[in-house]
C-alpha atoms as a PDB file:
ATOM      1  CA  UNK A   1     -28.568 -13.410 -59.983  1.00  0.00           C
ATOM      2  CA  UNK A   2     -29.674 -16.889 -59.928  1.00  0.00           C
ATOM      3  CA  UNK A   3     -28.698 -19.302 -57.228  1.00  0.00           C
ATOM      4  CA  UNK A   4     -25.427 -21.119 -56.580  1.00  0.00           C
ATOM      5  CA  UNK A   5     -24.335 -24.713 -55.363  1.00  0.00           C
ATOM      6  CA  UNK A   6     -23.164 -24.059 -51.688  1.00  0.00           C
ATOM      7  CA  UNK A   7     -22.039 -27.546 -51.085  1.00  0.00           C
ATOM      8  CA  UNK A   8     -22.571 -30.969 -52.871  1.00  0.00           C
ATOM      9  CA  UNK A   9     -24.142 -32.833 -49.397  1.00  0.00           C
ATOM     10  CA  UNK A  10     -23.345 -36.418 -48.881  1.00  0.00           C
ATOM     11  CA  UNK A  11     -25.129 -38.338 -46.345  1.00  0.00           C
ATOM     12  CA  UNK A  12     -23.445 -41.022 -44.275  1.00  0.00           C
ATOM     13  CA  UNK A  13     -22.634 -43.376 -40.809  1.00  0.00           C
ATOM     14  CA  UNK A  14     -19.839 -41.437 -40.067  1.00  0.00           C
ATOM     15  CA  UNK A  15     -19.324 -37.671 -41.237  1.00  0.00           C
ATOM     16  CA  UNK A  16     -16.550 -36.871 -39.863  1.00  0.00           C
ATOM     17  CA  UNK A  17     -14.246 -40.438 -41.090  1.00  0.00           C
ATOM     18  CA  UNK A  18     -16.017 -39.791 -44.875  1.00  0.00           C
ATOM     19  CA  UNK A  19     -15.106 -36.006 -44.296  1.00  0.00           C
ATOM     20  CA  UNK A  20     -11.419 -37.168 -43.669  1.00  0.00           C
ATOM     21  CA  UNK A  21     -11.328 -39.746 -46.889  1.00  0.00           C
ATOM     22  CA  UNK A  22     -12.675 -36.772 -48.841  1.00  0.00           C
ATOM     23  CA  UNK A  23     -10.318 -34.711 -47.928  1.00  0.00           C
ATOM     24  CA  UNK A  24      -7.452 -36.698 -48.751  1.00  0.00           C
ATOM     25  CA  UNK A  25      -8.782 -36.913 -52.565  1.00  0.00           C
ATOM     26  CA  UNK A  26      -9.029 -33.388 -53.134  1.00  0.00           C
ATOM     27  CA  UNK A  27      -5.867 -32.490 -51.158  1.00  0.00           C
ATOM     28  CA  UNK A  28      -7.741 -30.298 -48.778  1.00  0.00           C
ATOM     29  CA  UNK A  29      -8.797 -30.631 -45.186  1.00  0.00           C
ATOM     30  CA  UNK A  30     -11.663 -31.007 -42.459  1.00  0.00           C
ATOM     31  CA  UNK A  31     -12.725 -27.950 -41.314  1.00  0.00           C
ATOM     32  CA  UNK A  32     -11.405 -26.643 -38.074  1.00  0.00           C
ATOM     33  CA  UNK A  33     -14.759 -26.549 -36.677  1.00  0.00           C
ATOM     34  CA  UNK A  34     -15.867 -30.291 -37.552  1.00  0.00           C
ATOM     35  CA  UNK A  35     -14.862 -32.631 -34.842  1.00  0.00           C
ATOM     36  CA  UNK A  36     -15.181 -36.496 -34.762  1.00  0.00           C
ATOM     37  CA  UNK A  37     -18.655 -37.722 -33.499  1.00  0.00           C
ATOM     38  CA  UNK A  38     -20.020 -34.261 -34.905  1.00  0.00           C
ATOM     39  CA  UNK A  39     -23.277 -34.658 -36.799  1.00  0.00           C
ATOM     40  CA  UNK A  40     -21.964 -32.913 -39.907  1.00  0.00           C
ATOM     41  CA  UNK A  41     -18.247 -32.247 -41.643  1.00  0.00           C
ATOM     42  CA  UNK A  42     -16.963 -30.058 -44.054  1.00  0.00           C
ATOM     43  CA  UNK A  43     -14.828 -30.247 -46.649  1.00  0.00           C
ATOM     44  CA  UNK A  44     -13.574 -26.949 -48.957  1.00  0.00           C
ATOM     45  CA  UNK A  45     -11.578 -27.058 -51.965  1.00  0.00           C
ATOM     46  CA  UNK A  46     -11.077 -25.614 -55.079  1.00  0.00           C
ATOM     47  CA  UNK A  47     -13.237 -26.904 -56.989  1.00  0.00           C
ATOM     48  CA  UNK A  48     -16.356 -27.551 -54.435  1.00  0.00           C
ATOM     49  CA  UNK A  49     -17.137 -27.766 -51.251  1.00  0.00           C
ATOM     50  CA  UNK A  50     -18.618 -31.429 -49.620  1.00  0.00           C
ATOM     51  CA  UNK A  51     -21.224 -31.232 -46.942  1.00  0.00           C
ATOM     52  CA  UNK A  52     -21.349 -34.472 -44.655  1.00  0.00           C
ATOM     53  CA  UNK A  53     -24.152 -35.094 -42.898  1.00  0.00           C
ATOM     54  CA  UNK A  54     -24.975 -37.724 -40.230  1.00  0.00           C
ATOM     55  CA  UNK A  55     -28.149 -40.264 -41.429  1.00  0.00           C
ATOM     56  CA  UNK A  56     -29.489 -43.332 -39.494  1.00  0.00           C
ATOM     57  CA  UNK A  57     -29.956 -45.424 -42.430  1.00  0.00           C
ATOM     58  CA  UNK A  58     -27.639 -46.993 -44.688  1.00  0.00           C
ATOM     59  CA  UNK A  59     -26.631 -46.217 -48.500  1.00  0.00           C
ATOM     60  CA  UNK A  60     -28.890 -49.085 -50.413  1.00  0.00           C
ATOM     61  CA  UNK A  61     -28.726 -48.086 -53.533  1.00  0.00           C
ATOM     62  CA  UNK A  62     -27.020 -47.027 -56.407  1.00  0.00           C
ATOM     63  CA  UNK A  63     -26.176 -42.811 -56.087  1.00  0.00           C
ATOM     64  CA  UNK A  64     -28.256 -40.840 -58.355  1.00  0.00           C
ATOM     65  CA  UNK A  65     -25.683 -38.326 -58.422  1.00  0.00           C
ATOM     66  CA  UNK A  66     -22.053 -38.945 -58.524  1.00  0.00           C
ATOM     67  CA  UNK A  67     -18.934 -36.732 -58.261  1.00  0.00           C
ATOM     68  CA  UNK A  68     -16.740 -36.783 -61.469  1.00  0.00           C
ATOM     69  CA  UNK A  69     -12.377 -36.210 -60.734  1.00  0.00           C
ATOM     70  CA  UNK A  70     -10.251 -35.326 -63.170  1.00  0.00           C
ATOM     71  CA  UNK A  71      -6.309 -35.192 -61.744  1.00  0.00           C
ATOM     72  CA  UNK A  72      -4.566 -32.240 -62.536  1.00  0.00           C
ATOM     73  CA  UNK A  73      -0.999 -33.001 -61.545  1.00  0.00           C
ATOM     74  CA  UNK A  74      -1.155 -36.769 -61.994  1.00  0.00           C
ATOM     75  CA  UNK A  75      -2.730 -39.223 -64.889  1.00  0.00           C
ATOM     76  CA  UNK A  76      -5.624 -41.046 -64.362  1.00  0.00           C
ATOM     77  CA  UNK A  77      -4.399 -44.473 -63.807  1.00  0.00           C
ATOM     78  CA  UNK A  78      -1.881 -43.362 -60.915  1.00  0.00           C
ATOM     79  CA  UNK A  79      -4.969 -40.954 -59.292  1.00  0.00           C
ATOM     80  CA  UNK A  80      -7.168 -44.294 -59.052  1.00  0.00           C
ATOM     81  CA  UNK A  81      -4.163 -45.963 -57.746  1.00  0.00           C
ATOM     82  CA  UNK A  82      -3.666 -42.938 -54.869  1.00  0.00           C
ATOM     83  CA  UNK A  83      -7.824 -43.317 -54.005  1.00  0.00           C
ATOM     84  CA  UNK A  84      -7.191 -46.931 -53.631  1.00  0.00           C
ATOM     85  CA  UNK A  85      -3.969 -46.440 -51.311  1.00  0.00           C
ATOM     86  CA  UNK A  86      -6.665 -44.295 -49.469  1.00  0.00           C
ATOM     87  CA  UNK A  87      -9.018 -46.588 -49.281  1.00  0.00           C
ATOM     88  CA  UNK A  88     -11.565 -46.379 -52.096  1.00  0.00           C
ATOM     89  CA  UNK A  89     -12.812 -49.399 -53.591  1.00  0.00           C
ATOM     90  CA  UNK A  90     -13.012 -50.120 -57.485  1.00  0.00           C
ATOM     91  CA  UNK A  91     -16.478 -51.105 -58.982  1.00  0.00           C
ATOM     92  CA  UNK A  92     -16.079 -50.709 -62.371  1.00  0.00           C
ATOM     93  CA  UNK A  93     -13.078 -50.180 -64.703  1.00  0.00           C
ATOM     94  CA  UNK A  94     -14.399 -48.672 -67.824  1.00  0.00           C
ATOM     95  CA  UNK A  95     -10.763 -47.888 -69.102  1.00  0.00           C
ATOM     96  CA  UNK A  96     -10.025 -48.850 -72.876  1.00  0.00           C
ATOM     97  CA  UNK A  97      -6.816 -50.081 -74.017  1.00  0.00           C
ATOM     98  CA  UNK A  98      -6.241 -47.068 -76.327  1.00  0.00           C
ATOM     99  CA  UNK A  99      -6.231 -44.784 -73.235  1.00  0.00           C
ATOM    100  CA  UNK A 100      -9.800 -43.772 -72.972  1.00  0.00           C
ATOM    101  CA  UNK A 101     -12.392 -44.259 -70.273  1.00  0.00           C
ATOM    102  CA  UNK A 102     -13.109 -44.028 -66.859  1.00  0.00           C
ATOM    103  CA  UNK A 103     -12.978 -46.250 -63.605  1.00  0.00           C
ATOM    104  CA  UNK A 104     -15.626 -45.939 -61.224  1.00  0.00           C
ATOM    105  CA  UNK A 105     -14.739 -46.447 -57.274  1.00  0.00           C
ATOM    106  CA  UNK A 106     -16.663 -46.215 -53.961  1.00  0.00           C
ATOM    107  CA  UNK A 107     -15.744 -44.444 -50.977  1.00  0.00           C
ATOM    108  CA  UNK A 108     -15.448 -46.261 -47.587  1.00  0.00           C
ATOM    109  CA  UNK A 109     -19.439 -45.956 -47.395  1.00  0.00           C
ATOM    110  CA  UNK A 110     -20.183 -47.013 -50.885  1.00  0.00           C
ATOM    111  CA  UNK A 111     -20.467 -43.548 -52.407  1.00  0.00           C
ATOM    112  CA  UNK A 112     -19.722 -44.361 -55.994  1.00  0.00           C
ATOM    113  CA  UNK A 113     -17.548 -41.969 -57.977  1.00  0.00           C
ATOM    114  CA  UNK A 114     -15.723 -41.580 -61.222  1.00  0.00           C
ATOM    115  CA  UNK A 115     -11.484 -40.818 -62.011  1.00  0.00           C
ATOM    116  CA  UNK A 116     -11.568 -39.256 -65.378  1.00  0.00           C
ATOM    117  CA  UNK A 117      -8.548 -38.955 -67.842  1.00  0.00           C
ATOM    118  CA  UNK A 118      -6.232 -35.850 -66.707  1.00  0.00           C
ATOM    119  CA  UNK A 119      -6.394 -32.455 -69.211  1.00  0.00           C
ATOM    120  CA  UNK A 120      -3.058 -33.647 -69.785  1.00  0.00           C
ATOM    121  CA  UNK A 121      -4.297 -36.747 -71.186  1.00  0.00           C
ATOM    122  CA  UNK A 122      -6.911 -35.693 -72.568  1.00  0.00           C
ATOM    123  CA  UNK A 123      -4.772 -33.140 -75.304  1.00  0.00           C
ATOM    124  CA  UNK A 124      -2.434 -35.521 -76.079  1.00  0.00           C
ATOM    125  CA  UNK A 125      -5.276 -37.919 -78.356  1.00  0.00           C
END
């Protein structure tokens, strides 16, 4: 058997604050073994699991890999709306008035990510 992804790892100021963020997005939780000022947090849900780990430096550039959401019980445009009640920051709205497209937002440490259109959304065009 070949290998499999373990964890997507993130690296970060504070692993434990990002951890909690995280887990608010994918309706999951911090593990009961992660504890604030820990040097890593982990976050397990159904679709993956996110690894955060503690770095000294700070992000400075653009991420060369990025998570991609799709909502499953919401549409897109009310899921980016939730991220930014939780604190997520919008850098680029690449939504199209016919429906299509994506927005990209940033976590509180500048991870970027991407809210996709719902399954939902998606059959109905």
């Amino acid at each position: 058997m070949s290998s499999l992804v373990r964890h997507v790892t993130i690296d970060c100021a504070d692993p434990y604050a990002l951890a909690g963020f995280w887990a608010g997005v994918l309706d999951a939780k911090v593990s009961d073994d992660d504890n604030p000022g820990d040097p890593e947090a982990l976050v397990e849900s159904a679709g993956a699991a996110l690894l955060f780990i503690r770095v000294p430096e700070a992000k400075a550039v653009k991420n060369r890999v990025h998570l991609d959401l799709q909502p499953q019980d919401r549409t897109r445009d009310e899921e980016v709306e939730r991220l930014l009640a939780l604190g997520a920051i919008l850098v680029g709205d690449h939504r199209r008035p016919d429906g299509t497209g994506w927005a990209t937002l940033a976590d509180p440490e500048g991870n970027e990510f991407c809210v996709e259109r719902s399954a939902a959304e998606r059959n109905a065009s």
